[in-house]
Protein backbone atom coordinates (compact mmCIF):
# COMPACT_ATOMS: atom_id res chain seq x y z
CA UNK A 1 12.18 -19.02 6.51
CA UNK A 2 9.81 -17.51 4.32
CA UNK A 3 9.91 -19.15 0.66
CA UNK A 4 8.99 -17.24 -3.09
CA UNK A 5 5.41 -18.29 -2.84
CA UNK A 6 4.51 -17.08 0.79
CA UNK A 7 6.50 -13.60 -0.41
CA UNK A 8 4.77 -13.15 -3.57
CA UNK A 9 1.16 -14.12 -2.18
CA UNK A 10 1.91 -11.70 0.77
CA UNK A 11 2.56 -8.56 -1.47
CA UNK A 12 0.21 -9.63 -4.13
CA UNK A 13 -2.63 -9.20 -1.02
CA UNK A 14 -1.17 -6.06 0.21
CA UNK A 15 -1.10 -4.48 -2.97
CA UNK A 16 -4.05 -5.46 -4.04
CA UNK A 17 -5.56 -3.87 -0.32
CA UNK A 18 -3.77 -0.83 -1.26
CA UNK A 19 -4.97 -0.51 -4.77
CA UNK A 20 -8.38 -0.95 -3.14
CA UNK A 21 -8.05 2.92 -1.29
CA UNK A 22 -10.20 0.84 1.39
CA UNK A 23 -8.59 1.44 4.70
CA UNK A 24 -10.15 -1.65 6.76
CA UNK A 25 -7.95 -3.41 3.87
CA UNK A 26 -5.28 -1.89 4.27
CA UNK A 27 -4.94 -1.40 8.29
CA UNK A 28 -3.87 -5.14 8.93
CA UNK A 29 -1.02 -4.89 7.21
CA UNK A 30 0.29 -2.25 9.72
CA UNK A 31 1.82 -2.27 13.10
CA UNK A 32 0.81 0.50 14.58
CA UNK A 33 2.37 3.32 15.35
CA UNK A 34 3.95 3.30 11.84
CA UNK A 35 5.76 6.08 9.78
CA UNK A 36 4.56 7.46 6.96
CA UNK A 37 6.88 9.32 4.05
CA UNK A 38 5.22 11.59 1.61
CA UNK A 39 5.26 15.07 -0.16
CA UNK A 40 4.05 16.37 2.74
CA UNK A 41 6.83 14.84 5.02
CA UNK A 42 6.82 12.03 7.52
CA UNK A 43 3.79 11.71 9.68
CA UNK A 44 3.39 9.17 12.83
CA UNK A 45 0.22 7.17 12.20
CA UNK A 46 -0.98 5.97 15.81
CA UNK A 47 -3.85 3.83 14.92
CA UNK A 48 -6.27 2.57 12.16
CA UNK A 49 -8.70 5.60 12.01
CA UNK A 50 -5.75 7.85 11.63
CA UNK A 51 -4.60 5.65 8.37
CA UNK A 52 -7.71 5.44 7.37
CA UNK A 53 -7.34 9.61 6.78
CA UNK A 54 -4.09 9.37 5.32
CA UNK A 55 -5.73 6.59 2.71
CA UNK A 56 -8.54 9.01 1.97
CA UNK A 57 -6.14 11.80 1.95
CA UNK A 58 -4.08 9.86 -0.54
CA UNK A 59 -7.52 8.47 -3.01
CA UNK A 60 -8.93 12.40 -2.87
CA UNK A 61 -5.07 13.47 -4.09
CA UNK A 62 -5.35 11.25 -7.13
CA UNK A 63 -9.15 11.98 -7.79
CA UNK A 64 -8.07 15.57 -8.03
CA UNK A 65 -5.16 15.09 -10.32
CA UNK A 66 -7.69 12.87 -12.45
CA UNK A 67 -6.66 9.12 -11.69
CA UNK A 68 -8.79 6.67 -12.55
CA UNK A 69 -7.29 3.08 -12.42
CA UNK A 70 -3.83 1.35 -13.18
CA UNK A 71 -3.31 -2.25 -13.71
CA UNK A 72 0.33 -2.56 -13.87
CA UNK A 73 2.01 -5.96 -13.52
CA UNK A 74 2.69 -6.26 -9.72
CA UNK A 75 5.56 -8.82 -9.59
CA UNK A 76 7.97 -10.36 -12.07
CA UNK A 77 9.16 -13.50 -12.09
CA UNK A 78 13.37 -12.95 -10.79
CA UNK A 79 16.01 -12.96 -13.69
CA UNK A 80 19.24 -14.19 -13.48
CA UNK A 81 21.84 -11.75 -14.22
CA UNK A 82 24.13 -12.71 -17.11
């Protein structure tokens, strides 16, 4: 079983890949095929150099609309509800 810590480290790294827009980052956190949801629908991914478009495809969408960085918290600590 898979504890807080080993979670949190886990999606820390993946986002942290992500935010990178590098897709030999990103790739091992895949099985491949995978599915892939966006505006433009789902899409079967079959291997890494096909993610590796869909990354680029994703960083040259944002350059476009003018994005530049974002450093939002990635994880909370849990709260308790009351």
């Amino acid at each position: 079983m898979l504890d807080q810590d080993s979670v949190l480290t886990f999606m820390t790294a993946y986002a942290e890949a992500f935010h990178s827009f590098e897709p030999e980052r990103v790739a091992p956190f895949y099985a491949f095929p995978l599915t892939l949801a966006n505006n433009d629908g789902v899409q079967v991914i079959s291997n890494p150099e096909a993610l590796a478009g869909a990354v680029t495809g994703v960083k040259q969408l944002l350059d476009a609309r003018g994005y530049a960085r974002s450093d939002p918290p990635l994880f909370s600590e849990p709260t308790s509800a009351s």
